[in-house]
N, C-alpha and C. Protein backbone atom coordinates (compact mmCIF):
# COMPACT_ATOMS: atom_id res chain seq x y z
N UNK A 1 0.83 -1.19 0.00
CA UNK A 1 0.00 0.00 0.00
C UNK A 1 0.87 1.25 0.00
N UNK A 2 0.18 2.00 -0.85
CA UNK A 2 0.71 3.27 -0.77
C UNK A 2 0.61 4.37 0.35
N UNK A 3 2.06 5.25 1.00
CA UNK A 3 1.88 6.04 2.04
C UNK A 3 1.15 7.26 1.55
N UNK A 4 -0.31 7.54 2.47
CA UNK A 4 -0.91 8.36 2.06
C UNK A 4 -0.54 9.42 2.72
N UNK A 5 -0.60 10.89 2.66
CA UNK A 5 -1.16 11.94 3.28
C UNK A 5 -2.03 12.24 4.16
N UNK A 6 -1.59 13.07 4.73
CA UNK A 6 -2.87 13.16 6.07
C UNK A 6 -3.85 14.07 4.91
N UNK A 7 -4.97 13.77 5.13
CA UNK A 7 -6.37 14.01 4.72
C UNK A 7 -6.35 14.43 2.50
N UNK A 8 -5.53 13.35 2.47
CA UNK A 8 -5.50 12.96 1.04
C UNK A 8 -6.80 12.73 0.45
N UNK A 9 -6.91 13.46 -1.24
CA UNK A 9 -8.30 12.88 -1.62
C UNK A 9 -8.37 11.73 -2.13
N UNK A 10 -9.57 10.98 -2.07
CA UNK A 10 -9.44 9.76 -3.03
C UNK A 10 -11.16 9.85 -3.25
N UNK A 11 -11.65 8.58 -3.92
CA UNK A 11 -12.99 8.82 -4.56
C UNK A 11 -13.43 7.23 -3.98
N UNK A 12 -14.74 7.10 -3.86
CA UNK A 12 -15.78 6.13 -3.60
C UNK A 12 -15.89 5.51 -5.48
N UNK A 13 -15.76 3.98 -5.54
CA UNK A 13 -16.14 4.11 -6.62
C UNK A 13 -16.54 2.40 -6.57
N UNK A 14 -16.70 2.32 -7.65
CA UNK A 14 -17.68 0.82 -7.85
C UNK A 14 -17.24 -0.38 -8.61
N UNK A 15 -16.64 -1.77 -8.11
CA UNK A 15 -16.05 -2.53 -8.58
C UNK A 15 -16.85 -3.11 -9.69
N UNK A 16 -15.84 -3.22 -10.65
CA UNK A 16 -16.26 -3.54 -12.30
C UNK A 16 -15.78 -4.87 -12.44
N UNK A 17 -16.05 -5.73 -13.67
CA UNK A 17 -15.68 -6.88 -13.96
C UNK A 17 -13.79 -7.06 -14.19
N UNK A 18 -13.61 -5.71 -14.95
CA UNK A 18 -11.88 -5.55 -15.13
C UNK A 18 -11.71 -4.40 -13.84
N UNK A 19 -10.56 -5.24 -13.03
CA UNK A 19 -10.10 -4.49 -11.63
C UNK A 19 -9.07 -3.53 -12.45
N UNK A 20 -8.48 -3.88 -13.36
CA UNK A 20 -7.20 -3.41 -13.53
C UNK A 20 -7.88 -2.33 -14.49
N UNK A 21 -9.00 -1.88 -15.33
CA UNK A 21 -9.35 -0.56 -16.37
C UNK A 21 -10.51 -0.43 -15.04
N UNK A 22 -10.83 -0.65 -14.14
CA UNK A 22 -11.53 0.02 -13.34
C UNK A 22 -10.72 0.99 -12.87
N UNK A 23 -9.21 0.48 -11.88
CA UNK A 23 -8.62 1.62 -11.29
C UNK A 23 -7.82 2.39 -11.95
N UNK A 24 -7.37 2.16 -13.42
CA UNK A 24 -6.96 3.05 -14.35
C UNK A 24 -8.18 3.81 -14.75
N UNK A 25 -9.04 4.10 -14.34
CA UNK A 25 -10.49 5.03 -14.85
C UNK A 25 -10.60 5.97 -13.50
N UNK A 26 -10.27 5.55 -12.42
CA UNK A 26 -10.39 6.10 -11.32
C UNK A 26 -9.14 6.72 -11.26
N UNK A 27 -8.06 6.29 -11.28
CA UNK A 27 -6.93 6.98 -11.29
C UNK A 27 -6.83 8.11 -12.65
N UNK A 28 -7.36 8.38 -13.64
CA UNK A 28 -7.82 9.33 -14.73
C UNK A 28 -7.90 10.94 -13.47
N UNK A 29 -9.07 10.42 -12.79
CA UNK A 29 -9.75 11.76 -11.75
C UNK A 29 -7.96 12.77 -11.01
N UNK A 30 -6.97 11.55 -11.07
CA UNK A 30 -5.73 12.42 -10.22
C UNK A 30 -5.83 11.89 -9.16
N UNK A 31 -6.40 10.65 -8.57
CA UNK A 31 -6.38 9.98 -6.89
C UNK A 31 -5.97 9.05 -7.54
N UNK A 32 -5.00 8.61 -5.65
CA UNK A 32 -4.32 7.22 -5.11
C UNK A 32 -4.79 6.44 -4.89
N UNK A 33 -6.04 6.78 -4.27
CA UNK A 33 -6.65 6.11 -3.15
C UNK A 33 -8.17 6.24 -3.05
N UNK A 34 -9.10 5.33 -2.27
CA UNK A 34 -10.78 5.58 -2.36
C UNK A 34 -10.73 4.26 -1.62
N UNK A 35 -12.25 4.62 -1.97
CA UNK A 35 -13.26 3.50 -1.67
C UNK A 35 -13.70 2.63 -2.16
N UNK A 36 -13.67 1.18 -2.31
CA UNK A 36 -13.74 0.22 -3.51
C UNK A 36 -14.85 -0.43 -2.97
N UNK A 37 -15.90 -0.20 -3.43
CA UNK A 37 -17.62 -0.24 -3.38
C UNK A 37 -17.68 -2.13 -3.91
N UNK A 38 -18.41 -2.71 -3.55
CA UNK A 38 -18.79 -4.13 -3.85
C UNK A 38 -20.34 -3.88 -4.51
N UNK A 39 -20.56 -3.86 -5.34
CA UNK A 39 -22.25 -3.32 -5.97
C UNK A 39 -22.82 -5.06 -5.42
N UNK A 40 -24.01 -4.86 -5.30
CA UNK A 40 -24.74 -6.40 -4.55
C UNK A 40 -24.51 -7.79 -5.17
N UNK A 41 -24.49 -7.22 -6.78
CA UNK A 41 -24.65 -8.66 -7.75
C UNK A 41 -23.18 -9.20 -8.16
N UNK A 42 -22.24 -8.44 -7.14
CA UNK A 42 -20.86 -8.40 -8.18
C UNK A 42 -20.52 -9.71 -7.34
N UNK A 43 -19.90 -11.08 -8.37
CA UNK A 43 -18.87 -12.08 -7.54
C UNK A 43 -18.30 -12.20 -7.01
N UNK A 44 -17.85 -12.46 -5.83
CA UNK A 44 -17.00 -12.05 -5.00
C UNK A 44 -16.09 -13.28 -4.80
N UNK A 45 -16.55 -14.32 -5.59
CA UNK A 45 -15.15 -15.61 -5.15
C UNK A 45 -14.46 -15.16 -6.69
N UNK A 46 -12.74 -15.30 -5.97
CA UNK A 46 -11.60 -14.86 -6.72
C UNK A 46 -11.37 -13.48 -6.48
N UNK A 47 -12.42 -12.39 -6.11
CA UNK A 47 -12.36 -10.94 -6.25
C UNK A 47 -11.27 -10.28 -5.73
N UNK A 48 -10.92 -11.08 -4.36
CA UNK A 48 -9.56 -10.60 -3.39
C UNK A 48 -8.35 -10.86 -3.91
N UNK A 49 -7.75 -11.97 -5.30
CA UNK A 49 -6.65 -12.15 -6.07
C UNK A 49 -6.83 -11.27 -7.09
N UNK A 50 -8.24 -11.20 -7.94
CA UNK A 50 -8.08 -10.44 -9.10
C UNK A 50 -8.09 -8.69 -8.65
N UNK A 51 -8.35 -8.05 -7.75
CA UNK A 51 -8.35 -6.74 -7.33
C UNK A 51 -7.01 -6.43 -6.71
N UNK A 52 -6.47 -7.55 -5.70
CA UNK A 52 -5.03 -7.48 -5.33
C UNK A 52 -3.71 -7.39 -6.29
N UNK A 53 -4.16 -8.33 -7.28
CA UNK A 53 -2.95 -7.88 -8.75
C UNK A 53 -3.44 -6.08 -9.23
N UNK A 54 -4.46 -6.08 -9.59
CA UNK A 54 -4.51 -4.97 -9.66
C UNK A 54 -4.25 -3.69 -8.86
N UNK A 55 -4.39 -4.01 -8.04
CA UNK A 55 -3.88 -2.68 -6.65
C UNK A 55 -2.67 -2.71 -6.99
N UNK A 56 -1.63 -3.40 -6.89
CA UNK A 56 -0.02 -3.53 -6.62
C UNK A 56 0.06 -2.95 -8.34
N UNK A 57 -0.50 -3.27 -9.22
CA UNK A 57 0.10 -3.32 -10.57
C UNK A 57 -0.20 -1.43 -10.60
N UNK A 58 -1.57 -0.24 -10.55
CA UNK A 58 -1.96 0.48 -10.35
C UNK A 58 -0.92 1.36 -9.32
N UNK A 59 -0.74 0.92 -8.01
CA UNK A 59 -0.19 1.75 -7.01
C UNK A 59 -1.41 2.57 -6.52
N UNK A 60 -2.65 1.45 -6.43
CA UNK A 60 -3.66 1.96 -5.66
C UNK A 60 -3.64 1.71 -4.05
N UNK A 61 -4.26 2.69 -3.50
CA UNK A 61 -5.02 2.03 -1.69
C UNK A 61 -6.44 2.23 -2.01
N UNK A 62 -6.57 1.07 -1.75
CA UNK A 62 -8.36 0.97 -1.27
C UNK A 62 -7.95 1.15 0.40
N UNK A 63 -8.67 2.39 1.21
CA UNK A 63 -8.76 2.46 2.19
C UNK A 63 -10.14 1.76 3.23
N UNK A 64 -10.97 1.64 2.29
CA UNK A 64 -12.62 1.13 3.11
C UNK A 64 -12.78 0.19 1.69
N UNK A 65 -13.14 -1.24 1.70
CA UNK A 65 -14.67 -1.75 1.06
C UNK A 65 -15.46 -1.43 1.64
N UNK A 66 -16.69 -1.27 0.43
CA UNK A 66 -17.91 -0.62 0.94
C UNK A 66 -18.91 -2.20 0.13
N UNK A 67 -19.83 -2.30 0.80
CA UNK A 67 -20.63 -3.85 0.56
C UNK A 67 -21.90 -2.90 0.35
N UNK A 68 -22.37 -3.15 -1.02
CA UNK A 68 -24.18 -3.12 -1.33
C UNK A 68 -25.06 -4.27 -1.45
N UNK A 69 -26.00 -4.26 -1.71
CA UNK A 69 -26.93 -5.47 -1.65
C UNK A 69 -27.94 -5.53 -2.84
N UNK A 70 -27.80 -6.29 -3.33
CA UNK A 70 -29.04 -6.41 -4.21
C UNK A 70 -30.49 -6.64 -3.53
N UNK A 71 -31.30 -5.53 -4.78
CA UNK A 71 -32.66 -5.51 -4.21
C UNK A 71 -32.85 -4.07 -3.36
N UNK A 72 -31.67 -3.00 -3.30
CA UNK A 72 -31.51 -1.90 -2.65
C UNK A 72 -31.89 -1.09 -3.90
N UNK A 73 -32.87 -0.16 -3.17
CA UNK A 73 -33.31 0.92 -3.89
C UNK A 73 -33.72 2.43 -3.11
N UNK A 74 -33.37 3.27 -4.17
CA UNK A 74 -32.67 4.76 -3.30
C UNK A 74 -34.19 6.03 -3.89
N UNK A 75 -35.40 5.08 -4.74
CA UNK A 75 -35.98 6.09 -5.29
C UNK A 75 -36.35 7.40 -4.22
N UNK A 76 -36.97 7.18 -2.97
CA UNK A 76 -37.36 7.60 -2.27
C UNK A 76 -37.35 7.35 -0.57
N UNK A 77 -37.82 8.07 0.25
CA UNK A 77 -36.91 7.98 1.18
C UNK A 77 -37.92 5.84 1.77
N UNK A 78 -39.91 6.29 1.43
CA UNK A 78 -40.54 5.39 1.70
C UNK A 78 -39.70 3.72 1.25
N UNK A 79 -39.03 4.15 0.46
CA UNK A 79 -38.61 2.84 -0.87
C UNK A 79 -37.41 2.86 0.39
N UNK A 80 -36.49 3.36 0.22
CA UNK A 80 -34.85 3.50 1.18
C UNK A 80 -35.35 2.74 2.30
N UNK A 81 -36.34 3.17 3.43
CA UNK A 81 -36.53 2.39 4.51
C UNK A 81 -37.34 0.67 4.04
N UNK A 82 -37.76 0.81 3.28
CA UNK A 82 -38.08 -0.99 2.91
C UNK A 82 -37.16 -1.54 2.45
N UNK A 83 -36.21 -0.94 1.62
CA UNK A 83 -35.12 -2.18 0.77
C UNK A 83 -33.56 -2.18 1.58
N UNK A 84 -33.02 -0.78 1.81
CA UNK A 84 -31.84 -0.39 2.09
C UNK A 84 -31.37 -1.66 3.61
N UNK A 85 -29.73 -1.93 3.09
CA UNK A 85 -29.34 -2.41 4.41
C UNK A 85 -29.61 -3.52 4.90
N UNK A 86 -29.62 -3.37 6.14
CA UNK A 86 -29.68 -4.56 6.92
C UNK A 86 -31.09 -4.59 7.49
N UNK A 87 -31.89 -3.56 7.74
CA UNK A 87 -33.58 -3.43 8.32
C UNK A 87 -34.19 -4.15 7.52
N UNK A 88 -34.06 -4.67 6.47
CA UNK A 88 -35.43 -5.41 6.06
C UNK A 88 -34.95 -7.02 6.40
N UNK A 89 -35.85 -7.77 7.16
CA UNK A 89 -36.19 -8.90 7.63
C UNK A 89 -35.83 -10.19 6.73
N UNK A 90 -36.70 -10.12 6.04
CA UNK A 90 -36.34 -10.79 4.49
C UNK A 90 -35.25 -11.08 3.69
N UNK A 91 -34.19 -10.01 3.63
CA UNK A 91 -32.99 -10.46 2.96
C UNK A 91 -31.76 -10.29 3.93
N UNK A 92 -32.20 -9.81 5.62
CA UNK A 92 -30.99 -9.92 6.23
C UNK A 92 -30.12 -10.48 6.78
N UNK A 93 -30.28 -12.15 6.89
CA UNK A 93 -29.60 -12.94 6.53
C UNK A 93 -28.18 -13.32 5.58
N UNK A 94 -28.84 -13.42 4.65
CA UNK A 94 -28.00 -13.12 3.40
C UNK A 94 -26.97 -11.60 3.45
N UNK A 95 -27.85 -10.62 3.38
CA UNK A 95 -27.06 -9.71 3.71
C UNK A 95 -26.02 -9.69 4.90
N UNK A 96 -26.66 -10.18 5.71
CA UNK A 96 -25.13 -10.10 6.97
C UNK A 96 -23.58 -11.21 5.85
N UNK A 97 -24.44 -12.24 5.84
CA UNK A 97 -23.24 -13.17 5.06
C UNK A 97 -22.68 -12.12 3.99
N UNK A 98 -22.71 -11.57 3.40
CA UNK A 98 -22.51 -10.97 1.85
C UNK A 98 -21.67 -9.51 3.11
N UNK A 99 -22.02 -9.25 3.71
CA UNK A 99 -20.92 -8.16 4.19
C UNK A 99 -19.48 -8.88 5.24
N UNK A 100 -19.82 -10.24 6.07
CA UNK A 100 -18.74 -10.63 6.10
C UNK A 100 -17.79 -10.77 4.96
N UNK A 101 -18.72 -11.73 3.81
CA UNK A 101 -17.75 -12.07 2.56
C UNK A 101 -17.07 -10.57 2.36
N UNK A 102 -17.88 -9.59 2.14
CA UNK A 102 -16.86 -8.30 1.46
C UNK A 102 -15.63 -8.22 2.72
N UNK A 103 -15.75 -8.07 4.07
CA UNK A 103 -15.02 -7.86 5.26
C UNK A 103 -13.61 -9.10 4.49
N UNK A 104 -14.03 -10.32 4.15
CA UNK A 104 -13.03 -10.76 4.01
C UNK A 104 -12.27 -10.67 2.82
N UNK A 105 -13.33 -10.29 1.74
CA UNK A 105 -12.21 -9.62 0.80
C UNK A 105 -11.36 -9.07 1.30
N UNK A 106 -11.70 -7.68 1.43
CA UNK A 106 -10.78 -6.31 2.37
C UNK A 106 -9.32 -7.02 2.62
N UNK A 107 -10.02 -8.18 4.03
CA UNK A 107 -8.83 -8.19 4.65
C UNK A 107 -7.78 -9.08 3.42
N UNK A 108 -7.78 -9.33 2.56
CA UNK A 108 -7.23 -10.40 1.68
C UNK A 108 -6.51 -8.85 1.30
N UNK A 109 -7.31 -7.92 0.52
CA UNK A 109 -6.70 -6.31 0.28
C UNK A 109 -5.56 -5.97 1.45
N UNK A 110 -5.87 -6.31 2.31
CA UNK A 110 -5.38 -5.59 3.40
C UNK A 110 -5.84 -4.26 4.02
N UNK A 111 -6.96 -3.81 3.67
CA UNK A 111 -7.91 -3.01 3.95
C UNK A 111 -8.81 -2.96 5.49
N UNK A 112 -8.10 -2.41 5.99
CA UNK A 112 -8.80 -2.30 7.38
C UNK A 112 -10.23 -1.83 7.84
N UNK A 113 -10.80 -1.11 6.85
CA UNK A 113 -12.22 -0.23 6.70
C UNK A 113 -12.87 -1.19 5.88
N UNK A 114 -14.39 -1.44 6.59
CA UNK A 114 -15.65 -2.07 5.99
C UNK A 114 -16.69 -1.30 6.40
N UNK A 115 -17.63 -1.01 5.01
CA UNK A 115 -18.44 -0.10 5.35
C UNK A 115 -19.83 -0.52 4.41
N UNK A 116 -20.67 -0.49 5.27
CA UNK A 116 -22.35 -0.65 4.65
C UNK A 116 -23.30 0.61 4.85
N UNK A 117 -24.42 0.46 4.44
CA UNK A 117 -25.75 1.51 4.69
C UNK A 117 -26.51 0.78 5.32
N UNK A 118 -26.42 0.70 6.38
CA UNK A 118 -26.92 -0.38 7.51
C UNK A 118 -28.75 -0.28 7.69
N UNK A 119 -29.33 0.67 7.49
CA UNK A 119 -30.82 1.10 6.88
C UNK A 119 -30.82 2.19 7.98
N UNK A 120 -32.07 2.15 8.01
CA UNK A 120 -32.76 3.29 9.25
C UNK A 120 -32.85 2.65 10.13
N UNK A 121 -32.27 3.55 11.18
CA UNK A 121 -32.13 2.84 12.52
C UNK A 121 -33.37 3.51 13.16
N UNK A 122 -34.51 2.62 13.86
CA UNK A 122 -35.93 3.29 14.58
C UNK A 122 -35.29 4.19 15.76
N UNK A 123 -36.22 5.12 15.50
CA UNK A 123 -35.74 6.35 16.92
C UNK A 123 -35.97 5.73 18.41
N UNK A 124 -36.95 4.73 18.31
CA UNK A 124 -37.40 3.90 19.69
C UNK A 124 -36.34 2.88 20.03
N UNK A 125 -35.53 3.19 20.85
CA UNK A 125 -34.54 2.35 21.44
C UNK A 125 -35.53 0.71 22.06
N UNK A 126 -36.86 0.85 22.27
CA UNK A 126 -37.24 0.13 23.03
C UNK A 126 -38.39 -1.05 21.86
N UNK A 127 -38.11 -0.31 20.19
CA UNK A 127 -38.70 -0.81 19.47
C UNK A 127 -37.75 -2.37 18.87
N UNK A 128 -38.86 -3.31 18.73
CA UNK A 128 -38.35 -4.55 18.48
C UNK A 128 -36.52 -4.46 17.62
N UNK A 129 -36.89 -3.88 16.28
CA UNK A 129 -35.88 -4.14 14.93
C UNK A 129 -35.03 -2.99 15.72
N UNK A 130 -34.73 -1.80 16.81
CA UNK A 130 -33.52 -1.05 16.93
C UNK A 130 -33.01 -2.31 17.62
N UNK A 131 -33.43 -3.36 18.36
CA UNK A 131 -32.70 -4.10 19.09
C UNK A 131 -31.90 -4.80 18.21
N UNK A 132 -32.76 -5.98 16.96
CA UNK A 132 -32.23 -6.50 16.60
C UNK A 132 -31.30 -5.98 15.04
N UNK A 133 -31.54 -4.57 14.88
CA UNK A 133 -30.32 -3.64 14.30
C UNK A 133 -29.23 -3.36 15.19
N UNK A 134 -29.07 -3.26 16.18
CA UNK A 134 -28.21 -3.00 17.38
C UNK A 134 -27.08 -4.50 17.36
N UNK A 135 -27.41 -5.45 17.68
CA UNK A 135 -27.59 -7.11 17.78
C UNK A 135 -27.07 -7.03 15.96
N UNK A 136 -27.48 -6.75 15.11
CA UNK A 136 -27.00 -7.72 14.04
C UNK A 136 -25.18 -6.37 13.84
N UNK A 137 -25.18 -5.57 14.08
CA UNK A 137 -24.21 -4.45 13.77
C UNK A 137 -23.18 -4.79 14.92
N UNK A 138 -23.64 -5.38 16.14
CA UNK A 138 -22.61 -5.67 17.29
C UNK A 138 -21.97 -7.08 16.18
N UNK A 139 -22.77 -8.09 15.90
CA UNK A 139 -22.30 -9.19 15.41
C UNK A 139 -21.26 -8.96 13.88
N UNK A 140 -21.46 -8.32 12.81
CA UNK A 140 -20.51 -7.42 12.19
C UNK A 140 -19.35 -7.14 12.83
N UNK A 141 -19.40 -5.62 13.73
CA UNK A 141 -18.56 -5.50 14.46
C UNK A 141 -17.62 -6.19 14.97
N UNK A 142 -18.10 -7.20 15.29
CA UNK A 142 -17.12 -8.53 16.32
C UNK A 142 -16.50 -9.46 14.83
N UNK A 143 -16.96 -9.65 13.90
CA UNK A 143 -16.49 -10.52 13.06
C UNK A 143 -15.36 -9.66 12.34
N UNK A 144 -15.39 -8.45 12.19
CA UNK A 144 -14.90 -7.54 11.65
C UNK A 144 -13.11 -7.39 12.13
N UNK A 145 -13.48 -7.23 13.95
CA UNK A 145 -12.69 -6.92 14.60
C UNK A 145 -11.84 -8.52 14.18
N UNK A 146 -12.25 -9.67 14.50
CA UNK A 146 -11.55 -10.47 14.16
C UNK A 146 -10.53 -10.54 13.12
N UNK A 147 -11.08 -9.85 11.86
CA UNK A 147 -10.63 -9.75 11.10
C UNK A 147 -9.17 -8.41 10.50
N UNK A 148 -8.91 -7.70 11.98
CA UNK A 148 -8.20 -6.58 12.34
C UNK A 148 -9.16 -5.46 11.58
N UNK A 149 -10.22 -5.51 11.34
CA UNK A 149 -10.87 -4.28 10.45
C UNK A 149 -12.00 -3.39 11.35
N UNK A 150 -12.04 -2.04 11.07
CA UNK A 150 -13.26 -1.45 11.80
C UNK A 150 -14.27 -1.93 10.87
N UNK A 151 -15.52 -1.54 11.39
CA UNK A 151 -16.79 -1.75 11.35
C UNK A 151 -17.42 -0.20 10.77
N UNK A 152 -17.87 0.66 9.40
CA UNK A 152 -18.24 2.03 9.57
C UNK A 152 -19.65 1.99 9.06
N UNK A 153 -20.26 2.46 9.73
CA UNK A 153 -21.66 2.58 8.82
C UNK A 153 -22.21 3.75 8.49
N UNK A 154 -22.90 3.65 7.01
CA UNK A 154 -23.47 4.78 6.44
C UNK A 154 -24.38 5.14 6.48
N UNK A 155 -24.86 5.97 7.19
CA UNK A 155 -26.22 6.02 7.07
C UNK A 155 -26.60 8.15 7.28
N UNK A 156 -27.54 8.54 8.30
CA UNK A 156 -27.68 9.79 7.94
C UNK A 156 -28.55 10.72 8.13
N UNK A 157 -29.68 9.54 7.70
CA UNK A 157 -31.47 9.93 7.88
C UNK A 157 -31.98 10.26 9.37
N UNK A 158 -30.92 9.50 10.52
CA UNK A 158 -31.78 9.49 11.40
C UNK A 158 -30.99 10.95 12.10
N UNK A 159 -31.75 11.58 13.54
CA UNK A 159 -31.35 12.57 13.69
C UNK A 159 -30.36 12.28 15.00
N UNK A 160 -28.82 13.45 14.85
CA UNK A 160 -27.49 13.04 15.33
C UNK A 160 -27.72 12.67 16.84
N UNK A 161 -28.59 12.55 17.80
CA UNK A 161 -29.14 12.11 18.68
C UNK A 161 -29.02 10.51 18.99
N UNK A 162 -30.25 10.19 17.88
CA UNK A 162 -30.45 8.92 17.80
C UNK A 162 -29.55 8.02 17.33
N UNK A 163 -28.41 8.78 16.71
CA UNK A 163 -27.61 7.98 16.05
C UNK A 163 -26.49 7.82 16.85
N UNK A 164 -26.07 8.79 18.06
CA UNK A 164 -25.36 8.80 18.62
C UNK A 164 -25.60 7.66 19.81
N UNK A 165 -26.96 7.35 20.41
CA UNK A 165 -27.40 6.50 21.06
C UNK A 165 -27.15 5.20 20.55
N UNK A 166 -27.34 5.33 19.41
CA UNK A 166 -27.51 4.01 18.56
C UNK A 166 -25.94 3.43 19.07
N UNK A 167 -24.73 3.88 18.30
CA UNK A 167 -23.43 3.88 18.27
C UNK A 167 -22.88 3.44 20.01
N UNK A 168 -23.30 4.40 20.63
CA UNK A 168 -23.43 4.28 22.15
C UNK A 168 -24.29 2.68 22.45
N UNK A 169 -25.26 2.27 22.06
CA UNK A 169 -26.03 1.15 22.71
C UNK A 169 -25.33 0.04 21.76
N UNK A 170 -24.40 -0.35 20.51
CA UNK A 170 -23.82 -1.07 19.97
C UNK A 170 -22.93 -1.49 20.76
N UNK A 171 -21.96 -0.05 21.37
CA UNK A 171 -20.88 -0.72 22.21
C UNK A 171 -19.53 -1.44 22.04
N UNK A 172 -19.03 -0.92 20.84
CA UNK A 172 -18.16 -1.90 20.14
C UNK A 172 -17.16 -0.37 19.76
N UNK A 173 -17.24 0.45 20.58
CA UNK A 173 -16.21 1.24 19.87
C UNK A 173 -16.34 2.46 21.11
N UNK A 174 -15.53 3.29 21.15
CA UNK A 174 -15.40 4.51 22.17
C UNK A 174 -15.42 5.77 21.44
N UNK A 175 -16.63 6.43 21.48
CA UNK A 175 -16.73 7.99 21.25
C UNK A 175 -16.85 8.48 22.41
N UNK A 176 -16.49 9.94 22.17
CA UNK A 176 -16.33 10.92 23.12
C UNK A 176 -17.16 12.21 22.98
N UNK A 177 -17.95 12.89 23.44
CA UNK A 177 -18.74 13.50 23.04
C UNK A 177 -17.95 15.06 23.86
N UNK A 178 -18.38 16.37 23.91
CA UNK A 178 -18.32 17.45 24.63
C UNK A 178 -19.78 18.28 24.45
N UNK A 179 -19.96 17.82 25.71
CA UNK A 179 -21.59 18.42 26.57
C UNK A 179 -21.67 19.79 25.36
N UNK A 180 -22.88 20.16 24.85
CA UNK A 180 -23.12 21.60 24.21
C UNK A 180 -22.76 21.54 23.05
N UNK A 181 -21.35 20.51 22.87
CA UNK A 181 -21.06 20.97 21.08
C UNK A 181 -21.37 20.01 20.24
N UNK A 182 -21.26 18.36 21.00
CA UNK A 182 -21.97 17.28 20.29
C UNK A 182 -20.23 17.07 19.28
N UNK A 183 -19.65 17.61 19.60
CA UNK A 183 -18.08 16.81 19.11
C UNK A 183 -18.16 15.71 19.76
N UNK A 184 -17.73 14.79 18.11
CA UNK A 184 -17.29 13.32 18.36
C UNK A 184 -15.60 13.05 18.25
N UNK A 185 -14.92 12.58 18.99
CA UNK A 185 -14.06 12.13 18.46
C UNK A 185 -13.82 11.18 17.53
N UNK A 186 -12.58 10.56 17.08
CA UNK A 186 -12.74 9.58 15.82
C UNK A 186 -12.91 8.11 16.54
N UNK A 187 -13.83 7.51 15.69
CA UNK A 187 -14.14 6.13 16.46
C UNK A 187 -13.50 5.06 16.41
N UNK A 188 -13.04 4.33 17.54
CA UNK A 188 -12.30 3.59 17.29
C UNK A 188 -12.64 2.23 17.99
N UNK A 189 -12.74 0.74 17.42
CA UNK A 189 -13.55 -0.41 17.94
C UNK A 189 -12.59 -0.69 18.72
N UNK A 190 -13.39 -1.04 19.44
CA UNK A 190 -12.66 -1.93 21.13
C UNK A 190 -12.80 -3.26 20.51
């Protein structure tokens, strides 16, 4: 991996069938470095040899995989809370498996950052699915850590309160807050 800069740019971008004219397309923009996105339908057995020749051959860093899911849809916010993530019932199963698998790409990368859109987290701490959103993101977390990698999730919708509770009732990492200003420090998994 390449030595980056403190607060170097790089770009979020989306793994293609060719690793090697993917990051020559990304490297076009003038970046080292990004985010190497897993889109839901993309294969992922072999992905950690064929992206790893390519990184070294490039003189790329993937700093975060980012894991999507098929069946995710962004039309609206009604649509976002039924499909997005890990909240819907129905495919979260699968989905947890499909974000270890990306976690273990990474670590094959050597990529310490794994990152999903974990859905909407309910404002009711005391509502059924914040528990078992809480519960499936601790279990991530822990597989993650195994894997020497943080755990980051994307999300946004909910308000910095709830999300801070959320993060706080997961428990898998130490923020620091200052009373009045709502500064976080940078998070880091226990």
């Amino acid at each position: 991996m390449l030595g980056l800069e403190d607060l170097e740019i790089g770009l979020m971008f989306w793994a293609k069938a060719n690793a090697r004219a993917t990051l020559e397309h990304v490297k076009s923009f003038g970046v080292r470095a990004g985010q190497l996105g897993f889109p839901g339908d993309y294969q992922l057995e072999g992905a950690g040899e064929a992206w790893d020749d390519a990184i070294r051959a490039e003189r790329f860093t993937p700093v975060t995989v980012v894991c999507s899911y098929v069946g995710e849809d962004y039309a609206d916010i009604p649509t976002v809370q039924r499909t997005v993530g890990l909240v819907p019932a129905a495919t979260r199963t699968e989905r947890i498996a499909r974000t270890k698998s990306v976690a273990d790409v990474g670590k094959e990368l050597g990529v310490d950052s794994v990152a999903c859109h974990i859905g909407f987290v309910p404002e009711d701490e005391n509502e059924l699915l914040y528990a078992e959103i809480r519960d499936v993101t601790r279990d991530i977390c822990d597989y993650c850590a195994k894997n020497g990698q943080n755990f980051t999730l994307e999300t946004g919708q909910e308000p910095a309160h709830v999300l801070l509770r959320f993060i706080e009732n997961v428990a898998r990492c130490i923020a620091r807050t200052a009373i009045g200003r709502r500064a976080i420090s940078p998070l880091r998994w226990a």
